[in-house]
C-alpha atoms as a PDB file:
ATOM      1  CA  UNK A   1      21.357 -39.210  -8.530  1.00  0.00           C
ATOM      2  CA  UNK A   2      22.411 -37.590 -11.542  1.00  0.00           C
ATOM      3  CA  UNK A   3      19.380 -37.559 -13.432  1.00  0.00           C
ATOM      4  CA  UNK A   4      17.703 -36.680 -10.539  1.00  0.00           C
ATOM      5  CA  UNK A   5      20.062 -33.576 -10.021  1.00  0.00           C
ATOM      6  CA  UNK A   6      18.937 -32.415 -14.211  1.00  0.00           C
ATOM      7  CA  UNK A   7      15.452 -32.850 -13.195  1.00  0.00           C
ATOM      8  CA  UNK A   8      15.726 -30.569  -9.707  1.00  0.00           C
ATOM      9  CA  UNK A   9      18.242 -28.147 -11.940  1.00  0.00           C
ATOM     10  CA  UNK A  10      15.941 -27.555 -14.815  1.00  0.00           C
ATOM     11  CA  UNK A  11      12.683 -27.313 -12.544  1.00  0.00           C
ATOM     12  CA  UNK A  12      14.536 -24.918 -10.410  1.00  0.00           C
ATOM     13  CA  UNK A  13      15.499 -22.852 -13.027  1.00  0.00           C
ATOM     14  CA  UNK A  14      12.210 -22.519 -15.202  1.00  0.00           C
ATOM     15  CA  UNK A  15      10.505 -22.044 -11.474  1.00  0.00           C
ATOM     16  CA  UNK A  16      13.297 -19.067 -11.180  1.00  0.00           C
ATOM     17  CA  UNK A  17      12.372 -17.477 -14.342  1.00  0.00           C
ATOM     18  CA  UNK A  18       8.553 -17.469 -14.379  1.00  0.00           C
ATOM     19  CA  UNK A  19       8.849 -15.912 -10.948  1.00  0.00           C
ATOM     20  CA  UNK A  20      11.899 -13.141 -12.113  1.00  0.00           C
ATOM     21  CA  UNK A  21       8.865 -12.674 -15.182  1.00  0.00           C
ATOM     22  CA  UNK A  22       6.111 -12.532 -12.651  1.00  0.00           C
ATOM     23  CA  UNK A  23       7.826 -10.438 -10.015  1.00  0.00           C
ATOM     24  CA  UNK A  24       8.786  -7.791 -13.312  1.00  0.00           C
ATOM     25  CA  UNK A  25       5.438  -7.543 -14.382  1.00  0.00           C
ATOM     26  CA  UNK A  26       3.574  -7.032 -10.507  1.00  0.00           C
ATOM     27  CA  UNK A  27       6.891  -4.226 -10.453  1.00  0.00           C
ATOM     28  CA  UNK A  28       6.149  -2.673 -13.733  1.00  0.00           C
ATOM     29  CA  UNK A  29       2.454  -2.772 -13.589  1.00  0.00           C
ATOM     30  CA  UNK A  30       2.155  -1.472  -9.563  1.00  0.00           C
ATOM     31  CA  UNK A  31       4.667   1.605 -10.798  1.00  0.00           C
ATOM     32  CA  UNK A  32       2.632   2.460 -13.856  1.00  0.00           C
ATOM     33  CA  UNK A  33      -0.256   2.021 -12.245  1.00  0.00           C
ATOM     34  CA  UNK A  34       0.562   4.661  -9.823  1.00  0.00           C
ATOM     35  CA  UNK A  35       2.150   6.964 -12.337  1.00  0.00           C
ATOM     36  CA  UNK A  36      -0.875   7.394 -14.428  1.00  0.00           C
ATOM     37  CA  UNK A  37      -2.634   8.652 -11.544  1.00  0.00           C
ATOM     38  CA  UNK A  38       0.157  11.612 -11.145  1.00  0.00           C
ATOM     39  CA  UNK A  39       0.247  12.425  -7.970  1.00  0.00           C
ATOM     40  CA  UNK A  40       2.574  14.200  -6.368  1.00  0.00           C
ATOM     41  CA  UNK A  41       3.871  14.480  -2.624  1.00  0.00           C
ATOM     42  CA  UNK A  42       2.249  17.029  -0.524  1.00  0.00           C
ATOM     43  CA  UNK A  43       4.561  19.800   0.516  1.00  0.00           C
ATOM     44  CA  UNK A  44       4.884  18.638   4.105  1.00  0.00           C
ATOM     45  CA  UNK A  45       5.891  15.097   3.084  1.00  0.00           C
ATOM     46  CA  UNK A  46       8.882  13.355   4.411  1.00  0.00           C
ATOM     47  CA  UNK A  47       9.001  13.591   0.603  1.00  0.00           C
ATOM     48  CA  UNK A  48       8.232  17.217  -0.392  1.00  0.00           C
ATOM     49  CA  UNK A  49       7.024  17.705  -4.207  1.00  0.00           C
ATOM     50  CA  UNK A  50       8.228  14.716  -5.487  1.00  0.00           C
ATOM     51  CA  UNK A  51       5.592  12.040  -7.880  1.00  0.00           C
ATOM     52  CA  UNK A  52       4.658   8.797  -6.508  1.00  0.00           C
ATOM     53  CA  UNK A  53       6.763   6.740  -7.752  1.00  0.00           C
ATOM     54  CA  UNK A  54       7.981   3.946  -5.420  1.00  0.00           C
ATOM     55  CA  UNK A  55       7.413   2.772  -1.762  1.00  0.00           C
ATOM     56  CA  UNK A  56       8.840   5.603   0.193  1.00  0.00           C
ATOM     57  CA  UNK A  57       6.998   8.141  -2.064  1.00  0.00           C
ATOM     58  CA  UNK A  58       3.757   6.183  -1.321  1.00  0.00           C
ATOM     59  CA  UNK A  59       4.533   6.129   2.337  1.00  0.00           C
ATOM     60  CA  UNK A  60       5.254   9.190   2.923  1.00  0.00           C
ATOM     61  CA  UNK A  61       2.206  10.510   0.745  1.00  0.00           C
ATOM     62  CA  UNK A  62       0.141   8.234   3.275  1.00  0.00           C
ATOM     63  CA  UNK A  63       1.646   9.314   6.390  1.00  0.00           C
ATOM     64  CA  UNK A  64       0.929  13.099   4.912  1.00  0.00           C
ATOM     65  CA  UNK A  65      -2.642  12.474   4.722  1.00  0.00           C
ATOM     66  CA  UNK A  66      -2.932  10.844   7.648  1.00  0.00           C
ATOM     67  CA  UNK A  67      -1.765  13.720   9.641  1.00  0.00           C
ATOM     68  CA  UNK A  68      -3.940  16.115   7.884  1.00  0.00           C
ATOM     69  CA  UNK A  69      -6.679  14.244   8.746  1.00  0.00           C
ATOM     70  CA  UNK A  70      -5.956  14.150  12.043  1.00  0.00           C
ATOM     71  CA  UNK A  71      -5.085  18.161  12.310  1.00  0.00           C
ATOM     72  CA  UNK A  72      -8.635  18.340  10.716  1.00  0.00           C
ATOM     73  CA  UNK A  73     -10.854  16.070  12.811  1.00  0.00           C
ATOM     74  CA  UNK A  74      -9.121  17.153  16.213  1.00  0.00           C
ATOM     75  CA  UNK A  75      -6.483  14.505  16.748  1.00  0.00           C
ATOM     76  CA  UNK A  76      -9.530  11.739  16.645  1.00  0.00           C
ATOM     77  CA  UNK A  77      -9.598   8.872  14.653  1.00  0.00           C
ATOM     78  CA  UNK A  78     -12.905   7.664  12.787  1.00  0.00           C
ATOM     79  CA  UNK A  79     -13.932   5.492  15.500  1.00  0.00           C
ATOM     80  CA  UNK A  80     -13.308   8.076  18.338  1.00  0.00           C
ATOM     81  CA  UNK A  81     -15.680   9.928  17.327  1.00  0.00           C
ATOM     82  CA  UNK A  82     -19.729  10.159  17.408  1.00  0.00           C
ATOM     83  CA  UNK A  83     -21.690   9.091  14.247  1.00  0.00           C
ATOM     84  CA  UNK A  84     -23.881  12.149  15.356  1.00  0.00           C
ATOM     85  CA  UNK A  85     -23.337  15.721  16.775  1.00  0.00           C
ATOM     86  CA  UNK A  86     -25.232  18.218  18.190  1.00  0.00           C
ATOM     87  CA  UNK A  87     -27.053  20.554  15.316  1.00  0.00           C
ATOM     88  CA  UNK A  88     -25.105  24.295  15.601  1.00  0.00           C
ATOM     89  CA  UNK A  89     -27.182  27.635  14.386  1.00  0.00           C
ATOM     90  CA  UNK A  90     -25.296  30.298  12.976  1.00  0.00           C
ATOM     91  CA  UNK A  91     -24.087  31.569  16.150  1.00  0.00           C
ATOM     92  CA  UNK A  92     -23.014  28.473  17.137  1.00  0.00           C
ATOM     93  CA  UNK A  93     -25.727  27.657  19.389  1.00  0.00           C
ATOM     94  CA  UNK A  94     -27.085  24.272  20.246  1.00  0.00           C
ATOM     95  CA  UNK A  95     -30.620  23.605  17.851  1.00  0.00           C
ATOM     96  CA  UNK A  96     -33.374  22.646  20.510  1.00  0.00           C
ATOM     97  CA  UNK A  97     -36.117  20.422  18.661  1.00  0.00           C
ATOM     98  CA  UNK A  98     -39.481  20.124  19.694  1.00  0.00           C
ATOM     99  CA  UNK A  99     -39.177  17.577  22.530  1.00  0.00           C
ATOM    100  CA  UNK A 100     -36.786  20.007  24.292  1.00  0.00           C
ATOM    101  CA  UNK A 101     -33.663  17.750  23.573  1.00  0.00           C
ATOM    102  CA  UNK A 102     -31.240  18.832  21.247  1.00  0.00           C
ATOM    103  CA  UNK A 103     -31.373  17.913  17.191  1.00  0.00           C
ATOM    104  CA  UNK A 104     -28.686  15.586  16.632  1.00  0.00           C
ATOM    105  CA  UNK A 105     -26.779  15.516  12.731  1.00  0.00           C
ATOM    106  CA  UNK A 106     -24.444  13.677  11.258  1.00  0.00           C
ATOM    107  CA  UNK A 107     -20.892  13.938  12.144  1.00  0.00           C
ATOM    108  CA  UNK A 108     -19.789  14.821   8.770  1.00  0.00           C
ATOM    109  CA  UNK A 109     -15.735  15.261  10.428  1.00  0.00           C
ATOM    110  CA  UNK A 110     -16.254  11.331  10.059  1.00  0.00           C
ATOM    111  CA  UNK A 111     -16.301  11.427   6.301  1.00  0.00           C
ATOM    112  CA  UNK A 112     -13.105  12.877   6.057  1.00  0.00           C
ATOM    113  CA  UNK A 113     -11.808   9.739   7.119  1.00  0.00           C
ATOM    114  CA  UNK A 114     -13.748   7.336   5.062  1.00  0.00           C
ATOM    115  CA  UNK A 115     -12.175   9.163   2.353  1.00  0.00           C
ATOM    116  CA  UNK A 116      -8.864   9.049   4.212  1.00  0.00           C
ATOM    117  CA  UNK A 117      -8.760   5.761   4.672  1.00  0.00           C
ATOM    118  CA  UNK A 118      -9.607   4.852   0.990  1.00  0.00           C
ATOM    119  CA  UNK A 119      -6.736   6.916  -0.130  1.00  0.00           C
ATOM    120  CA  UNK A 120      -3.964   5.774   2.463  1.00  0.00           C
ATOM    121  CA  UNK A 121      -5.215   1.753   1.644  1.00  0.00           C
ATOM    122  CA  UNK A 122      -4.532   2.133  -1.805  1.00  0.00           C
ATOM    123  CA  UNK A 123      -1.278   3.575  -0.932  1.00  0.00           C
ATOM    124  CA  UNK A 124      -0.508   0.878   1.087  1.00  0.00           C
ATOM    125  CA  UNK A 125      -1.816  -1.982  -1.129  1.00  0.00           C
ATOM    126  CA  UNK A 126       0.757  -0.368  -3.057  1.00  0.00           C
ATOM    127  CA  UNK A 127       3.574  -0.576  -1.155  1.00  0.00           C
ATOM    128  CA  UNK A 128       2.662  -4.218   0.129  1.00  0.00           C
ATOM    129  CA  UNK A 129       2.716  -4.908  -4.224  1.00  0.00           C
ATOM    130  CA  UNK A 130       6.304  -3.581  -4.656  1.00  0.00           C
ATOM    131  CA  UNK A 131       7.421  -5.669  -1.275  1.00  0.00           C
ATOM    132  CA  UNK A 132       5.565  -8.695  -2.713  1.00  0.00           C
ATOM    133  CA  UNK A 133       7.180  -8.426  -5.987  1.00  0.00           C
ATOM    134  CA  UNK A 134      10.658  -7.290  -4.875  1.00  0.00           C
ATOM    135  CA  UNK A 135      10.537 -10.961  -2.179  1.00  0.00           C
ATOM    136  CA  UNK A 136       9.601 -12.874  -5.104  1.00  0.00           C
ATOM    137  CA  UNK A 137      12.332 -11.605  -7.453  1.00  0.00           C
ATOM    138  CA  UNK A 138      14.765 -12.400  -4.668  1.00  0.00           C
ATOM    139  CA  UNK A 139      13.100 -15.893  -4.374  1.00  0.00           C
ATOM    140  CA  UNK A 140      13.346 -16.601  -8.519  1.00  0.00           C
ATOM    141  CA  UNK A 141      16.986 -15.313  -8.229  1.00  0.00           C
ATOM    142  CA  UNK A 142      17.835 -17.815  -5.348  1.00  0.00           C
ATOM    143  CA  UNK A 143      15.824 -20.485  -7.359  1.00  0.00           C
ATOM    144  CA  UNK A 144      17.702 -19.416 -10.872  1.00  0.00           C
ATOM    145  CA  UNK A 145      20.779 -19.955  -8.721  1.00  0.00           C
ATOM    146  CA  UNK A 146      19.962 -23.708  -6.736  1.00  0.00           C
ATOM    147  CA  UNK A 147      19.039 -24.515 -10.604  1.00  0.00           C
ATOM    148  CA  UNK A 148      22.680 -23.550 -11.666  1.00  0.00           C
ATOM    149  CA  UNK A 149      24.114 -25.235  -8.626  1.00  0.00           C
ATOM    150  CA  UNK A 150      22.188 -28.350  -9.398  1.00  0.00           C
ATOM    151  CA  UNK A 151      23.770 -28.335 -12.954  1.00  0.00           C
ATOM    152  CA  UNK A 152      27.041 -27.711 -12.146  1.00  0.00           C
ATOM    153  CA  UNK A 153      26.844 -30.933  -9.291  1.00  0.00           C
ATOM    154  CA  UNK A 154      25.386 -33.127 -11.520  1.00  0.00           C
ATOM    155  CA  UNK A 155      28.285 -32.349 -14.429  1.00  0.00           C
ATOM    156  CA  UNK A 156      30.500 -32.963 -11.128  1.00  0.00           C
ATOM    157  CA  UNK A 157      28.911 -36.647 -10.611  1.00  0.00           C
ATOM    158  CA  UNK A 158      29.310 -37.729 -13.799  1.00  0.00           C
END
């Protein structure tokens, strides 16, 4: 039992510290990562004029650009709206074609959120890195720990 408790102490321990190393580097390599890119909040942020530099900054630059996308497409989401529109002439008049139907465009308002999307994904990817990292710290701390309490029981059986 003793040996057995070394063998579980030192595994436990070494386990603990390549994940405290591991959960440090996805940390420091998410935050300069996003740092580099210096951004900044948007004004009307939960988070006004501040840099990204953490998980709330990142959420509440996403939430920011969610809501402008939705101010500019209407209140609809990509996928409540058509993939083509009625053509418009300059006074805002449908554009008949030749058949007598109207000439249907692309919904460019759609494009906004592809763009949208790609930005508020990365944010989140992001955030989901710092969570990831910050659980696996916690878990090489509690392993650092069941290492130490291993030690100390098997000095105890001795």
């Amino acid at each position: 039992m003793k040996n057995l408790l070394k063998i579980s102490s030192a595994l436990a321990i070494i386990i603990g510290i390549v994940m405290i190393i591991g959960a440090i580097w996805g940390i420091s390599f998410t935050h300069k990562n996003i740092a580099q890119e210096k951004i900044v909040t948007s004004s009307e942020a939960s988070i006004p004029n501040v840099p990204l530099n953490g998980p709330l900054t990142l959420k509440a630059q996403a939430d920011i650009i969610r809501e402008h996308t939705l101010k500019t497409t209407g209140g609809k989401t990509y996928a409540e709206m058509p993939r083509q529109i009625e053509k418009l002439d300059a006074n805002g008049k449908i554009v008949i074609g030749e058949d007598g139907k109207p000439v249907m465009i692309t919904n460019t308002a759609r494009d906004i959120w592809v763009t949208a999307t790609a930005l508020t994904t990365a944010l989140h990817l992001a955030i989901v890195t710092y969570a990831f990292s910050y659980l696996i710290l916690l878990f090489g701390l509690i392993s650092v720990w069941t290492g130490i309490i291993f030690c100390f029981l098997s000095k105890k059986n001795n």
